[in-house]
PDB file of N, CA and C in Angstrom:
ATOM      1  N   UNK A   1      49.310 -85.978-156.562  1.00  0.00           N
ATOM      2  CA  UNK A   1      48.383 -86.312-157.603  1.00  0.00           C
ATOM      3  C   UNK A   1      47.136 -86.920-156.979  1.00  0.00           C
ATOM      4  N   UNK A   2      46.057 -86.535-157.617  1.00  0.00           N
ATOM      5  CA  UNK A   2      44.635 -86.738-156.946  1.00  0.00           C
ATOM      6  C   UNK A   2      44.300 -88.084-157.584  1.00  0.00           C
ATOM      7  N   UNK A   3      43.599 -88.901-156.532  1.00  0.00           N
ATOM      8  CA  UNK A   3      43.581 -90.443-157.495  1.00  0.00           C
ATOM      9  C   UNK A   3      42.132 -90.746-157.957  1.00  0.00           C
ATOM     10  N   UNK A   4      41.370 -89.792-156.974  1.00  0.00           N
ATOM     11  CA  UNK A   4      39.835 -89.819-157.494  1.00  0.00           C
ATOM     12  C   UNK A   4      39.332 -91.574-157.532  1.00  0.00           C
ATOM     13  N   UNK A   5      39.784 -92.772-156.586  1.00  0.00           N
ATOM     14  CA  UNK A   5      39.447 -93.687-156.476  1.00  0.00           C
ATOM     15  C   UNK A   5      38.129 -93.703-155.366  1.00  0.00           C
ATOM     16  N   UNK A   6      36.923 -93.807-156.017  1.00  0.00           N
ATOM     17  CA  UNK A   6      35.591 -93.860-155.085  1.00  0.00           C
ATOM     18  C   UNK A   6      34.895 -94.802-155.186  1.00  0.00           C
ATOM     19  N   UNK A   7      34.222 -94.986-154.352  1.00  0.00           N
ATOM     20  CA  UNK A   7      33.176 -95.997-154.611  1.00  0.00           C
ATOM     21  C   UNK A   7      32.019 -96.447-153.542  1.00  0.00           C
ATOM     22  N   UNK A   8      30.747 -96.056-153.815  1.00  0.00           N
ATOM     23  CA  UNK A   8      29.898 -95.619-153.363  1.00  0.00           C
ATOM     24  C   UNK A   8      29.294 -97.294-152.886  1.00  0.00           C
ATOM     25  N   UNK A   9      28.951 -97.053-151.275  1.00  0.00           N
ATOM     26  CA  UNK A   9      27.926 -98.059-150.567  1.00  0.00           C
ATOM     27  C   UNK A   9      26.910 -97.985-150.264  1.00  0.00           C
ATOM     28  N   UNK A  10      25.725 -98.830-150.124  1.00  0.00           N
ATOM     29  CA  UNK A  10      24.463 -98.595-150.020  1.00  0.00           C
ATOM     30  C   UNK A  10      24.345 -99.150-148.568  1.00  0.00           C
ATOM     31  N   UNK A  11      24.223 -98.530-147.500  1.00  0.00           N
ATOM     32  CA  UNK A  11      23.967 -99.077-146.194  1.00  0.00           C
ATOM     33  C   UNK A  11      22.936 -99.305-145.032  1.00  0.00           C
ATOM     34  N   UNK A  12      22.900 -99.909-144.054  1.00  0.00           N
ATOM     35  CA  UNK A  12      21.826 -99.843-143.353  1.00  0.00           C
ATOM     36  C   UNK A  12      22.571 -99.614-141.969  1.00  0.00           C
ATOM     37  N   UNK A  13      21.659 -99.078-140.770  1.00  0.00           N
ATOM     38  CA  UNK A  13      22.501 -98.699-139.967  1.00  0.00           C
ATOM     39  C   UNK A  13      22.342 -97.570-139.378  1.00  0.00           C
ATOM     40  N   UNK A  14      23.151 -97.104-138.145  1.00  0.00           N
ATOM     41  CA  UNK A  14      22.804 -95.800-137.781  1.00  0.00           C
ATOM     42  C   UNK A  14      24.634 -95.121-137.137  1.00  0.00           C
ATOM     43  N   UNK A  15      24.486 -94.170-137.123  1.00  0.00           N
ATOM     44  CA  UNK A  15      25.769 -92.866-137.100  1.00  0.00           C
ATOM     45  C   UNK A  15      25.357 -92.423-136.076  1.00  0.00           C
ATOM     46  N   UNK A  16      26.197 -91.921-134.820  1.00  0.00           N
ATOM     47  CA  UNK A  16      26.270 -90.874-134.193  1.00  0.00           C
ATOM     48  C   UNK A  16      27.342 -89.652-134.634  1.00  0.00           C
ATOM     49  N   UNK A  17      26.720 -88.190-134.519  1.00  0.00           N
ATOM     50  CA  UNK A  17      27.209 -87.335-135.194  1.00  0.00           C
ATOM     51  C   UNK A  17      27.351 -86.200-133.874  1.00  0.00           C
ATOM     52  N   UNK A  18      27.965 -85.398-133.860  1.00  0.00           N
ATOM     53  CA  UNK A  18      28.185 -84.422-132.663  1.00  0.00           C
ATOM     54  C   UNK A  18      27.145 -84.713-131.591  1.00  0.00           C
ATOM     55  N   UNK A  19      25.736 -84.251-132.495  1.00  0.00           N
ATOM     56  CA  UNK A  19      24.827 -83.990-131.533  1.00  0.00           C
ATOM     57  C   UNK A  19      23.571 -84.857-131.838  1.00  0.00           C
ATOM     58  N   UNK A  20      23.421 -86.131-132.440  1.00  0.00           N
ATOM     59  CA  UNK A  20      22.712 -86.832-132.609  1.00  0.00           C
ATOM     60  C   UNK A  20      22.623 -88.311-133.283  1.00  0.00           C
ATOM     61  N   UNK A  21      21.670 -89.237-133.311  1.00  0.00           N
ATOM     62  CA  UNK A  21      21.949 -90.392-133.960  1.00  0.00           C
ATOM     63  C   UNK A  21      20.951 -90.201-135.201  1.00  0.00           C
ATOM     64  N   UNK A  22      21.276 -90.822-136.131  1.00  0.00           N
ATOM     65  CA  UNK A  22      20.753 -91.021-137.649  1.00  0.00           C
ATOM     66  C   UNK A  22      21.063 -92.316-138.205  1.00  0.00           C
ATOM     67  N   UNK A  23      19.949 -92.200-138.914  1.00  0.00           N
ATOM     68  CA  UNK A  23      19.880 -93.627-139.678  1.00  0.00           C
ATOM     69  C   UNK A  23      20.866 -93.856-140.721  1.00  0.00           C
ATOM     70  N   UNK A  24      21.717 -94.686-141.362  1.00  0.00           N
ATOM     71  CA  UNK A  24      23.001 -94.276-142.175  1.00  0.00           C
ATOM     72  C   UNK A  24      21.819 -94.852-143.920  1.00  0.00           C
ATOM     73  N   UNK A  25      22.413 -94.188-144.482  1.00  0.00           N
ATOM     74  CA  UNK A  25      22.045 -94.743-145.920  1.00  0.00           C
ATOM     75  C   UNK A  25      22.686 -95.016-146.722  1.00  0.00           C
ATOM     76  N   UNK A  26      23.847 -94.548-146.627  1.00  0.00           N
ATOM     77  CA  UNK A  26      25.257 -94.863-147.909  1.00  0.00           C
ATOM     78  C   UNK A  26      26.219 -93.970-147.016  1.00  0.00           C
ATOM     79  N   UNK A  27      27.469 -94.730-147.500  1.00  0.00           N
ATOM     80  CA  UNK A  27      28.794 -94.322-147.430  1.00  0.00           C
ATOM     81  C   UNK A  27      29.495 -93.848-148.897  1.00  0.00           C
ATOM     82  N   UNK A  28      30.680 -92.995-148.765  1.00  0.00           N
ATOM     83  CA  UNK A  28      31.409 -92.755-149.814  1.00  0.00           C
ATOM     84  C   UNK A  28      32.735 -93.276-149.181  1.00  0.00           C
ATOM     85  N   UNK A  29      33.521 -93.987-149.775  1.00  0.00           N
ATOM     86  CA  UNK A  29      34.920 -94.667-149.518  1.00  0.00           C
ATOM     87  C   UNK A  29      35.724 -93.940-150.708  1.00  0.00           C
ATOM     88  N   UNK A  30      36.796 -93.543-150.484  1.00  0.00           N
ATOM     89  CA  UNK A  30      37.694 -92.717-151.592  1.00  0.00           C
ATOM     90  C   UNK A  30      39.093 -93.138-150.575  1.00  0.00           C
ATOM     91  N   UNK A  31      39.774 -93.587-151.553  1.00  0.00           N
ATOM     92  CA  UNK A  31      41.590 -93.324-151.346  1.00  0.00           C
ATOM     93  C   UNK A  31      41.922 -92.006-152.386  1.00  0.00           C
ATOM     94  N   UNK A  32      42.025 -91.044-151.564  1.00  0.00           N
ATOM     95  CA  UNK A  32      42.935 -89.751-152.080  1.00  0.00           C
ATOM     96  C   UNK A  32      43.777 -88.678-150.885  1.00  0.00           C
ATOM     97  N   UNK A  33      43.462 -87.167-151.087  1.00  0.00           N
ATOM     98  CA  UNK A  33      44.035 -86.413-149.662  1.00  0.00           C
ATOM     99  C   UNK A  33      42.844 -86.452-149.096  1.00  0.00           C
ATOM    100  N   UNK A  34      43.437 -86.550-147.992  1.00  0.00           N
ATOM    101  CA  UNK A  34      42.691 -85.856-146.515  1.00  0.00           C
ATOM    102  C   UNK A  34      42.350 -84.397-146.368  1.00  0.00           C
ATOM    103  N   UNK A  35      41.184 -84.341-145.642  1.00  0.00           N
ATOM    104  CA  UNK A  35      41.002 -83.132-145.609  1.00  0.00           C
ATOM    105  C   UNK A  35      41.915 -82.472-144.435  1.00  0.00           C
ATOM    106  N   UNK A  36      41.426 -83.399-143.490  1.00  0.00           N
ATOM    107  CA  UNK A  36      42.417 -82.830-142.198  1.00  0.00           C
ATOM    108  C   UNK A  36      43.606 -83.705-141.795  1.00  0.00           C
ATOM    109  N   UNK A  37      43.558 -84.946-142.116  1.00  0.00           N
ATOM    110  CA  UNK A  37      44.730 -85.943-141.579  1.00  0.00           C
ATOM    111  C   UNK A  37      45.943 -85.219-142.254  1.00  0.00           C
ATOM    112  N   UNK A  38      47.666 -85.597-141.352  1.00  0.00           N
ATOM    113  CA  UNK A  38      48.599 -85.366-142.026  1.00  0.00           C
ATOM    114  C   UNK A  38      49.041 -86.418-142.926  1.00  0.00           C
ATOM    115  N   UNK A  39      48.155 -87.281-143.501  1.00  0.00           N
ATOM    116  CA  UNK A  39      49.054 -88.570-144.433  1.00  0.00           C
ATOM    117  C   UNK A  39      48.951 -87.357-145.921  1.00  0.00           C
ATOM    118  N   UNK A  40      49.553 -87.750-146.927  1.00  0.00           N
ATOM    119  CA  UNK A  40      50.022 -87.539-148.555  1.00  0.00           C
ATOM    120  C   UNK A  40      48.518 -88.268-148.914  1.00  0.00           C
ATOM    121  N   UNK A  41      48.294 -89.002-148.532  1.00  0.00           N
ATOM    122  CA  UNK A  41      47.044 -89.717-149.082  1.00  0.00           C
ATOM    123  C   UNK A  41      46.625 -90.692-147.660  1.00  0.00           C
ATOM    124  N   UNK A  42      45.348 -91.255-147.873  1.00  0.00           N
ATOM    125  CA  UNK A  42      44.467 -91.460-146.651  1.00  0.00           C
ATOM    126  C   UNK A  42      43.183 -92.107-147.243  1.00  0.00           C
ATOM    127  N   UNK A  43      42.617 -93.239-146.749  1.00  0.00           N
ATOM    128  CA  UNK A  43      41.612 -93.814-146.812  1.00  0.00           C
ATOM    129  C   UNK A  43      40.500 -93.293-146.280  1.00  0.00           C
ATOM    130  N   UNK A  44      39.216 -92.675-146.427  1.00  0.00           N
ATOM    131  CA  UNK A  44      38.427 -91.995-146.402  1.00  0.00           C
ATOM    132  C   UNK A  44      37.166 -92.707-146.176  1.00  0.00           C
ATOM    133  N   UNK A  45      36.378 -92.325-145.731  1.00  0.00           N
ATOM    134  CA  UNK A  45      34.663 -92.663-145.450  1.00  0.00           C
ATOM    135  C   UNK A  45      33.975 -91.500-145.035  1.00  0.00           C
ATOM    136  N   UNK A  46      33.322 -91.485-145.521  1.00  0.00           N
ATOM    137  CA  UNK A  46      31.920 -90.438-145.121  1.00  0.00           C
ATOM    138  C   UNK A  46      30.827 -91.730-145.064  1.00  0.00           C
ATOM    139  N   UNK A  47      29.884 -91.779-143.946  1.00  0.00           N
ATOM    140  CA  UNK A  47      28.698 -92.046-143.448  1.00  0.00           C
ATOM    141  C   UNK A  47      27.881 -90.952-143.691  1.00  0.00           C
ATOM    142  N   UNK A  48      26.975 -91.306-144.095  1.00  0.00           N
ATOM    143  CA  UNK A  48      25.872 -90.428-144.381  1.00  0.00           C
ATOM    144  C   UNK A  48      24.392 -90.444-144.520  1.00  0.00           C
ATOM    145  N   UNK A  49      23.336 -89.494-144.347  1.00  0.00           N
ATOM    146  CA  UNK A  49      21.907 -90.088-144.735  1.00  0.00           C
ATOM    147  C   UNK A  49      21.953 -88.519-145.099  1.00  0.00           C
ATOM    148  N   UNK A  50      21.317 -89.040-146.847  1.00  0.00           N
ATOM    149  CA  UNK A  50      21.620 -87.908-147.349  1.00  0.00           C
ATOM    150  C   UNK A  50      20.356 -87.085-147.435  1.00  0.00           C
ATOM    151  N   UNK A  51      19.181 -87.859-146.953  1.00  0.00           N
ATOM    152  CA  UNK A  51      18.009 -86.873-147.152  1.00  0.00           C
ATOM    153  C   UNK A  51      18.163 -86.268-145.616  1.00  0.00           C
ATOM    154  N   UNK A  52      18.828 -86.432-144.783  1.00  0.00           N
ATOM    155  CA  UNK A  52      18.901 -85.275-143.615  1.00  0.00           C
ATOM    156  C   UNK A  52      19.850 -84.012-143.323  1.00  0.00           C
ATOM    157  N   UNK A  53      20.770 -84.554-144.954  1.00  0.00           N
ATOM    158  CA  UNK A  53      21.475 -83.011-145.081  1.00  0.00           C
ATOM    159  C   UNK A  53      22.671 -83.674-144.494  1.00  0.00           C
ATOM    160  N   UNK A  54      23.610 -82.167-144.552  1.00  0.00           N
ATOM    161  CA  UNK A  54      25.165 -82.297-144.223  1.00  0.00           C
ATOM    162  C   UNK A  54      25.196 -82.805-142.410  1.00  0.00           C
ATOM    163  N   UNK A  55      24.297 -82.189-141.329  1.00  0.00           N
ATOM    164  CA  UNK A  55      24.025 -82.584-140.017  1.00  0.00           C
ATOM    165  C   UNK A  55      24.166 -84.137-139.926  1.00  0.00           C
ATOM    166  N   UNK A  56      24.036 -84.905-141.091  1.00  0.00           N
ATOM    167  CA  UNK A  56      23.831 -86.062-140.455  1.00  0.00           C
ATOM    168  C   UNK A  56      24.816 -86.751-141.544  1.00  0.00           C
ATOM    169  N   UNK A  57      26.095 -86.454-140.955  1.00  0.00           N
ATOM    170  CA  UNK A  57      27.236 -87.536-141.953  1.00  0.00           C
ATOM    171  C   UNK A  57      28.696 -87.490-140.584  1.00  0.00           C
ATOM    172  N   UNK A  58      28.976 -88.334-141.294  1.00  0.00           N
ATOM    173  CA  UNK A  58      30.467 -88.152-140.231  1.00  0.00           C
ATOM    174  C   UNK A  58      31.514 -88.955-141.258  1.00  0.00           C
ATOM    175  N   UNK A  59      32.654 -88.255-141.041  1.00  0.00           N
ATOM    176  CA  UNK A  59      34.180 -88.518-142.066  1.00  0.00           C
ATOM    177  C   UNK A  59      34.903 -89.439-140.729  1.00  0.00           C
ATOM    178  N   UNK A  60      35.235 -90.040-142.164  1.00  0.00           N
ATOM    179  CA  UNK A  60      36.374 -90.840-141.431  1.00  0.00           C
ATOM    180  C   UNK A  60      37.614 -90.937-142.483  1.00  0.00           C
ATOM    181  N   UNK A  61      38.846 -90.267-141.701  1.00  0.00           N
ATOM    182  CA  UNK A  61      40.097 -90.618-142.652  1.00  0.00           C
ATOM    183  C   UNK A  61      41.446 -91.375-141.624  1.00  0.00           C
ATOM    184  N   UNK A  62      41.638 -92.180-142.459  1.00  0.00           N
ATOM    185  CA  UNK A  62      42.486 -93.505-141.720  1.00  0.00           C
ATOM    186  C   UNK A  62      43.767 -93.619-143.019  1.00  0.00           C
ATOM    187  N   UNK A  63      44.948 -93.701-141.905  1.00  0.00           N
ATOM    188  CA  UNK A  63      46.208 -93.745-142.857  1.00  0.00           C
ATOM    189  C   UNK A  63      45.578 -95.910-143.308  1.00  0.00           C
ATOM    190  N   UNK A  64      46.577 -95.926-144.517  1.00  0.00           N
ATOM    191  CA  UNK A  64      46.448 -96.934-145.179  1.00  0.00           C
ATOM    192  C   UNK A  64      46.712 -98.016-144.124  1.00  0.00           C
ATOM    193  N   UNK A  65      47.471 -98.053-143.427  1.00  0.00           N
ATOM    194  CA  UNK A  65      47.771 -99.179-142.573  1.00  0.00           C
ATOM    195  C   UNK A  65      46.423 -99.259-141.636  1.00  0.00           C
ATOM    196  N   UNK A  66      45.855 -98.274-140.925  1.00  0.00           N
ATOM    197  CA  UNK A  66      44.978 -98.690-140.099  1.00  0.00           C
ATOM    198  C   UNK A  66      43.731 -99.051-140.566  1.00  0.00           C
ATOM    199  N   UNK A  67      43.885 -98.145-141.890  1.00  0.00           N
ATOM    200  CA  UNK A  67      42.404 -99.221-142.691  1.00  0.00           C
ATOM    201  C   UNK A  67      42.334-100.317-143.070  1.00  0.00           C
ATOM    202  N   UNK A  68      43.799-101.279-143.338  1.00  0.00           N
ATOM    203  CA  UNK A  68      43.899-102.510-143.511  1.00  0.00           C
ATOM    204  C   UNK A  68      43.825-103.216-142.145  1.00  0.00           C
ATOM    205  N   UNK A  69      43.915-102.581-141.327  1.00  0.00           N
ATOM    206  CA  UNK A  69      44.210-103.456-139.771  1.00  0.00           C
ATOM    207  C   UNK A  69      42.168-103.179-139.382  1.00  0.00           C
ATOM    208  N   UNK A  70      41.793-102.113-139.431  1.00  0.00           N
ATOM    209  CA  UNK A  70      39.966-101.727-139.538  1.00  0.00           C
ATOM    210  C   UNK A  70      39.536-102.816-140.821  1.00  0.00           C
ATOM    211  N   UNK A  71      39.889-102.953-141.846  1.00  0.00           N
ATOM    212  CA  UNK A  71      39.125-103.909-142.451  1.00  0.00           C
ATOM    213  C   UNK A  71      39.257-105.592-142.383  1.00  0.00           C
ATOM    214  N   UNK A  72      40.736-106.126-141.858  1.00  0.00           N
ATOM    215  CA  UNK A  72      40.663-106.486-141.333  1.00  0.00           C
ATOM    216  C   UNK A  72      39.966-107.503-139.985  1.00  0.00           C
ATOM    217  N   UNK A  73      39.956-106.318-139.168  1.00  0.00           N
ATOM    218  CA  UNK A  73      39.353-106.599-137.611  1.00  0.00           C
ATOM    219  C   UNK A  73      37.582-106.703-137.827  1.00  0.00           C
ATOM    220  N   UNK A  74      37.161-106.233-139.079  1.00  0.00           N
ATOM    221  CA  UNK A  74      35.618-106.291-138.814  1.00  0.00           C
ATOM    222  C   UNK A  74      35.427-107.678-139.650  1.00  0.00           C
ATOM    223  N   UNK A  75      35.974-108.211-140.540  1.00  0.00           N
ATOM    224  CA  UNK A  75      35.878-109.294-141.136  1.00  0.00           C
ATOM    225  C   UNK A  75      36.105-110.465-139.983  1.00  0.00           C
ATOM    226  N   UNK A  76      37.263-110.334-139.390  1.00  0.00           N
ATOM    227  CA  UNK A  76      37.275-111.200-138.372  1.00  0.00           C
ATOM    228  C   UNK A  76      36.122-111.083-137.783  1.00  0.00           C
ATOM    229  N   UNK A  77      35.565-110.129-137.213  1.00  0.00           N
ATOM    230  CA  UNK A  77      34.554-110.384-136.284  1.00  0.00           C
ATOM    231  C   UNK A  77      33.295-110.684-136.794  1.00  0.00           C
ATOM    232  N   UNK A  78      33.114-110.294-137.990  1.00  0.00           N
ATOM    233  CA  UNK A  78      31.643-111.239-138.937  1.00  0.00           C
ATOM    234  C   UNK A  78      31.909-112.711-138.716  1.00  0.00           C
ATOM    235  N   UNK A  79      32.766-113.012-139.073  1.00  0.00           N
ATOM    236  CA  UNK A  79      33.168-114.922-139.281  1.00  0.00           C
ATOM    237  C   UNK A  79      33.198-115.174-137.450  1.00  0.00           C
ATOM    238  N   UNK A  80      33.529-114.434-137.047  1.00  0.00           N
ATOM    239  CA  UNK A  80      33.421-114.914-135.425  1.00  0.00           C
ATOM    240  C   UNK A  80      31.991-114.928-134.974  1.00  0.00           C
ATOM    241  N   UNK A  81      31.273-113.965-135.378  1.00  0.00           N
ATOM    242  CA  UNK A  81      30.407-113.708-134.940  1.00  0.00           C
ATOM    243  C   UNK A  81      28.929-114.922-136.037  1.00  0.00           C
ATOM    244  N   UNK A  82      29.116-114.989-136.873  1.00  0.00           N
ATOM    245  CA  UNK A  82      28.695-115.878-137.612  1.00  0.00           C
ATOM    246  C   UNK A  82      28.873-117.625-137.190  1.00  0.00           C
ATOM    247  N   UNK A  83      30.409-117.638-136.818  1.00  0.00           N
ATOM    248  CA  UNK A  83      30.278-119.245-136.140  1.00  0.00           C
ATOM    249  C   UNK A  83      29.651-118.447-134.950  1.00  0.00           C
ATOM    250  N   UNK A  84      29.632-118.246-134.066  1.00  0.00           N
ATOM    251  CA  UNK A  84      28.843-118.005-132.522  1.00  0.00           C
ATOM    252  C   UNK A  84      27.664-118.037-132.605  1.00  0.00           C
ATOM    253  N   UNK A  85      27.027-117.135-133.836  1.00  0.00           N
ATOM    254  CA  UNK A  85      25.497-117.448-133.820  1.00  0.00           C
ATOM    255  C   UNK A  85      24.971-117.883-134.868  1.00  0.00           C
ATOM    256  N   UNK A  86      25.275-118.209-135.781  1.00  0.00           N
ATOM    257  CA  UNK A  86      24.618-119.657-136.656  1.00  0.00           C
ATOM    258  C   UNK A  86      24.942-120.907-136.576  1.00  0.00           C
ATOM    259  N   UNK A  87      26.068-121.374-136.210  1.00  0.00           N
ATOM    260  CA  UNK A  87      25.997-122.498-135.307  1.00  0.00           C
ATOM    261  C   UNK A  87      25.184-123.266-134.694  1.00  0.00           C
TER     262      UNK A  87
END
């Protein structure tokens, strides 16, 4: 069953993509299937800048556990990185 859970980010930032770097502008985050992963369901991201077309996006699909251990690990490192340099 398709869960159609999305939810769209507004970002700043830049992507490397096969053959180049781009500026990021939004992400799409969806828990549903994978396109290519073998999970039943899979945590999803697309990076993207959408005025440069499909060339400039990159997928990301992560079983549920490693997206909790990825969301996680970047929170830690804001608050780490936040005491280190506002301090």
């Amino acid at each position: 069953m398709c869960s159609y859970i999305t939810q769209g980010v507004e970002l700043e930032g830049s992507a490397k993509s096969a053959d180049k770097w781009f500026a990021l502008g939004a992400a799409s985050v969806y828990y549903d299937h994978p396109y290519h992963s073998a999970f039943n369901h899979s945590l999803n991201i697309d990076f993207l800048n959408a005025k440069e077309g499909p060339k400039s996006r990159v997928a990301v699909e992560l079983s549920r556990d490693s997206a909790l251990h990825l969301a996680e690990a970047i929170l830690s490192c804001i608050k780490a990185g936040d005491e280190a340099h506002l301090s």
